[in-house]
Protein backbone atom coordinates (compact mmCIF):
# COMPACT_ATOMS: atom_id res chain seq x y z
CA UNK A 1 -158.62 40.66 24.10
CA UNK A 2 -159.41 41.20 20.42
CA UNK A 3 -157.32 44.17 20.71
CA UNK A 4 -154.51 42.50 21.48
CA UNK A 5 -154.89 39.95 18.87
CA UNK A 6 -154.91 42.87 16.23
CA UNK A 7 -151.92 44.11 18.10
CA UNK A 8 -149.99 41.04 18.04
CA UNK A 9 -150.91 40.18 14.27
CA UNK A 10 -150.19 43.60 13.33
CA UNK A 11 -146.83 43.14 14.56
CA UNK A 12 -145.66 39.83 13.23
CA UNK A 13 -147.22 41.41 10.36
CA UNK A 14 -144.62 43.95 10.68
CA UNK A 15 -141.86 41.81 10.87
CA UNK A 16 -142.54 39.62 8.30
CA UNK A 17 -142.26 42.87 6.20
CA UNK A 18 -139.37 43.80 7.52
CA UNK A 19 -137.36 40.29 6.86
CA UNK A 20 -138.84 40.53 3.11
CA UNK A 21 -136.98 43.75 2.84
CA UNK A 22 -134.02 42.21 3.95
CA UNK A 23 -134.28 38.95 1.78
CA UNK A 24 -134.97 41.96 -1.54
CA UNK A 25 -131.63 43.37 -0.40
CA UNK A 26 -130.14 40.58 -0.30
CA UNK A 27 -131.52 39.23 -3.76
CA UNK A 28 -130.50 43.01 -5.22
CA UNK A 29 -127.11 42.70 -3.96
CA UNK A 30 -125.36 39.11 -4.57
CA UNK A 31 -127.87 39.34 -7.66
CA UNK A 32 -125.42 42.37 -8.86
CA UNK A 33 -122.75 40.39 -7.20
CA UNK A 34 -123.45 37.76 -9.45
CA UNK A 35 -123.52 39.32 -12.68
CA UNK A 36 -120.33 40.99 -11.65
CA UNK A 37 -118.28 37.68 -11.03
CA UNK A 38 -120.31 36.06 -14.38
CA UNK A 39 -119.27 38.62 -16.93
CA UNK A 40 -116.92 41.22 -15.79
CA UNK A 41 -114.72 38.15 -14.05
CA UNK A 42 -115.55 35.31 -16.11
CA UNK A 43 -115.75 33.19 -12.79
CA UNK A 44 -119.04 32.42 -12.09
CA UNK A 45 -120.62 31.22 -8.51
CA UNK A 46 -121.75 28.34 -8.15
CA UNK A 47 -124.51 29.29 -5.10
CA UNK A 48 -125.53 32.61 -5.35
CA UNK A 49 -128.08 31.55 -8.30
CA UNK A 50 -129.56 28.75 -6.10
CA UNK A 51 -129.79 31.00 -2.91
CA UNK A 52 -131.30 33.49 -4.71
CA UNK A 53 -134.26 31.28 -5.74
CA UNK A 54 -134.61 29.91 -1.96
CA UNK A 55 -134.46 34.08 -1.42
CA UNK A 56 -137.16 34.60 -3.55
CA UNK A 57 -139.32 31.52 -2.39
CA UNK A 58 -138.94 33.25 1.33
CA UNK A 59 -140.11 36.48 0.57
CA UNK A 60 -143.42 35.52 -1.08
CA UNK A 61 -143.43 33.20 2.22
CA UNK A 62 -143.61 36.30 4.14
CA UNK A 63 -145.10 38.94 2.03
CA UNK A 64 -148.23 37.36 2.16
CA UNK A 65 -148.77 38.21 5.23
CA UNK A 66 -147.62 41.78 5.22
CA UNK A 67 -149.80 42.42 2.09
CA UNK A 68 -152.78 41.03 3.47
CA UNK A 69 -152.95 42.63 6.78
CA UNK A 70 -151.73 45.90 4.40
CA UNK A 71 -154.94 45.53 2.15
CA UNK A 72 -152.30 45.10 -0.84
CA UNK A 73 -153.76 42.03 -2.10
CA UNK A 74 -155.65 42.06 -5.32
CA UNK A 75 -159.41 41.85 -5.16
CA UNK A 76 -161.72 41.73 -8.13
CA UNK A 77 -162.37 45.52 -8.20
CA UNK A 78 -165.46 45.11 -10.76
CA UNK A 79 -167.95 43.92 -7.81
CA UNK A 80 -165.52 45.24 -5.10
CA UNK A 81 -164.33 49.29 -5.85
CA UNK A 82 -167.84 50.62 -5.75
CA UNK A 83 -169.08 48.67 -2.82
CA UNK A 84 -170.10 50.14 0.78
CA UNK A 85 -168.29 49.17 3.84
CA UNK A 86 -170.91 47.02 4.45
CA UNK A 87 -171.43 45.00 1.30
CA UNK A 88 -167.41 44.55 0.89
CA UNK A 89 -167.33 42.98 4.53
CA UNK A 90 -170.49 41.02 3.24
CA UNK A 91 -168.35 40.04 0.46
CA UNK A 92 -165.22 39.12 2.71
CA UNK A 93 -167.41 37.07 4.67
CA UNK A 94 -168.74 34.93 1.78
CA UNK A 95 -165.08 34.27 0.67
CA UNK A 96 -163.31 33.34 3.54
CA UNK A 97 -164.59 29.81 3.76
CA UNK A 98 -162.34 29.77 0.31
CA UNK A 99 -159.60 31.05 1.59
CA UNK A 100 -159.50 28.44 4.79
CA UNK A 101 -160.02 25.65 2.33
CA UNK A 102 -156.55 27.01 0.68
CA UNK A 103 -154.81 27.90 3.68
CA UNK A 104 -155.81 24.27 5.65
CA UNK A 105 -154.30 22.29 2.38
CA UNK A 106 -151.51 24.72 2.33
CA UNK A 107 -150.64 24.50 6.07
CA UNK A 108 -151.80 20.37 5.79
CA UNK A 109 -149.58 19.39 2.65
CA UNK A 110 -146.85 22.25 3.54
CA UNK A 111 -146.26 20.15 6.64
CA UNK A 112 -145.94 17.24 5.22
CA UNK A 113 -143.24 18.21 2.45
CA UNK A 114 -141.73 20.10 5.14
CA UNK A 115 -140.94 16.67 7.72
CA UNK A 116 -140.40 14.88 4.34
CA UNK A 117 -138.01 17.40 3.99
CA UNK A 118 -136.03 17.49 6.89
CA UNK A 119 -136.08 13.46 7.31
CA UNK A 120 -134.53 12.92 3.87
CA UNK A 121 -131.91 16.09 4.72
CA UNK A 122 -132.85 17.64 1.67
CA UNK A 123 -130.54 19.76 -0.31
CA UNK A 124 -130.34 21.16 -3.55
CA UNK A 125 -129.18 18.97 -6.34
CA UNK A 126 -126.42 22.33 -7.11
CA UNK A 127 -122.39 22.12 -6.82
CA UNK A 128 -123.11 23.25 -3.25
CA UNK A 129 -125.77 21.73 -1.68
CA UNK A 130 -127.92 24.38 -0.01
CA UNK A 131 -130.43 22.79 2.77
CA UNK A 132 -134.09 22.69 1.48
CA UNK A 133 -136.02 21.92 4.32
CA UNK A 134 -135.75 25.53 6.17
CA UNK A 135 -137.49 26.66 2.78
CA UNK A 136 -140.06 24.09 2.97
CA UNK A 137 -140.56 24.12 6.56
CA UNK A 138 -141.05 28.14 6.19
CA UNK A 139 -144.25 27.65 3.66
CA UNK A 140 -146.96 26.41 6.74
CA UNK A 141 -145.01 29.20 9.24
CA UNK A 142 -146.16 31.67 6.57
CA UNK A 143 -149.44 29.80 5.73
CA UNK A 144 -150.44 29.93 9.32
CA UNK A 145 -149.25 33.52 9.69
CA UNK A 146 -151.57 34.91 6.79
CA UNK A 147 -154.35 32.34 8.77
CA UNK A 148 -153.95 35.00 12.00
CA UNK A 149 -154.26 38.04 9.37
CA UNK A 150 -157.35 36.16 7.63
CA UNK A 151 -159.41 35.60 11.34
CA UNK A 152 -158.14 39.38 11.98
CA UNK A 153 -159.79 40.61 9.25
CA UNK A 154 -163.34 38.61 9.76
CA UNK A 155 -163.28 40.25 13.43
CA UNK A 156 -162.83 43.26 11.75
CA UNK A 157 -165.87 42.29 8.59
CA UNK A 158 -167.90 40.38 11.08
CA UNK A 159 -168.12 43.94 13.26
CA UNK A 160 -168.42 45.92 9.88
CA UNK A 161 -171.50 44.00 9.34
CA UNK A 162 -173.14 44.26 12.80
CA UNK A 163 -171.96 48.10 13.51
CA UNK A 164 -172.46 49.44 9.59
CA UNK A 165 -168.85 51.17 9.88
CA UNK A 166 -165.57 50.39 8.91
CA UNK A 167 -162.75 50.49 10.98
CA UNK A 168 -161.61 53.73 9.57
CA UNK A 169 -165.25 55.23 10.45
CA UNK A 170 -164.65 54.04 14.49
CA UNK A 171 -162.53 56.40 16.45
CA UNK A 172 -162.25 53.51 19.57
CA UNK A 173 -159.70 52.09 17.76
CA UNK A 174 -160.72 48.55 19.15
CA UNK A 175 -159.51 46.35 16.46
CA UNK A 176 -156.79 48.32 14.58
């Protein structure tokens, strides 16, 4: 069963990647776009700016969830770099109470903004009123989405610490 857990967050994992890549190209091109119809056409827009910045709120939604399940988030590498397998899943351990605390307000108080949001039909206070509450709504989706990646990765530090090896040392594949 825990296999297919790892399975199933690896792949939502995946896809959240994937739709960040898509929300960069998008930023990359009507950012171009933008600068185009600013100073080569002297006619500026009066959304791209504004979807831009709902662009760039989206893709921190969902890259942290990609980066965590990639091991791309920043850890204190001081106490962490030098450590075995063992003492960094020992460390893991002993931070992911913080981590739910952060996740459980985010998830908490991102729901609330979020039905705030869509019962007051929020939009942008912009010449063209882009909808906020998709935005808003998508902060718990991605709160609860790096949630999944942080109980993957305590199965994976909780059997680091009972078996002595890391994933990469097991050759079952069980969790991966």
């Amino acid at each position: 069963m825990l296999h297919w857990y790892s399975r199933g967050v690896d792949a939502m994992s995946e896809f959240m990647g994937w739709l960040g890549w898509l929300l960069i190209l998008y930023c990359m091109c009507f950012g171009v776009t933008d600068v185009f119809l600013r100073y080569v056409l002297n006619a500026p827009s009066m959304w791209i700016g504004t979807s831009i910045q709902a662009a760039m709120v989206l893709i921190a939604c969902v890259g942290g969830a990609y980066a965590l399940n990639h091991g791309s988030f920043v850890k204190l590498d001081l106490f962490y770099a030098g450590a075995s397998s063992r003492k960094k899943a020992i460390l893991d351990i002993l931070t992911v109470p913080f981590t739910f605390v952060f996740l459980g307000a985010l998830i908490w108080k991102g729901i609330d903004a979020a039905l705030l949001s869509i019962k007051l039909n929020q939009v942008t206070p912009t010449g063209v009123p882009i909808p906020i509450y998709p935005i808003k709504t998508a902060i718990p989706i991605a709160a609860v989405a790096v949630l999944l990646v942080v109980f993957k990765q305590l199965a994976i530090d909780i059997r680091t610490l009972a078996t002595g090896q890391a994933p990469e040392d097991n050759y079952d594949d069980d969790l991966r």
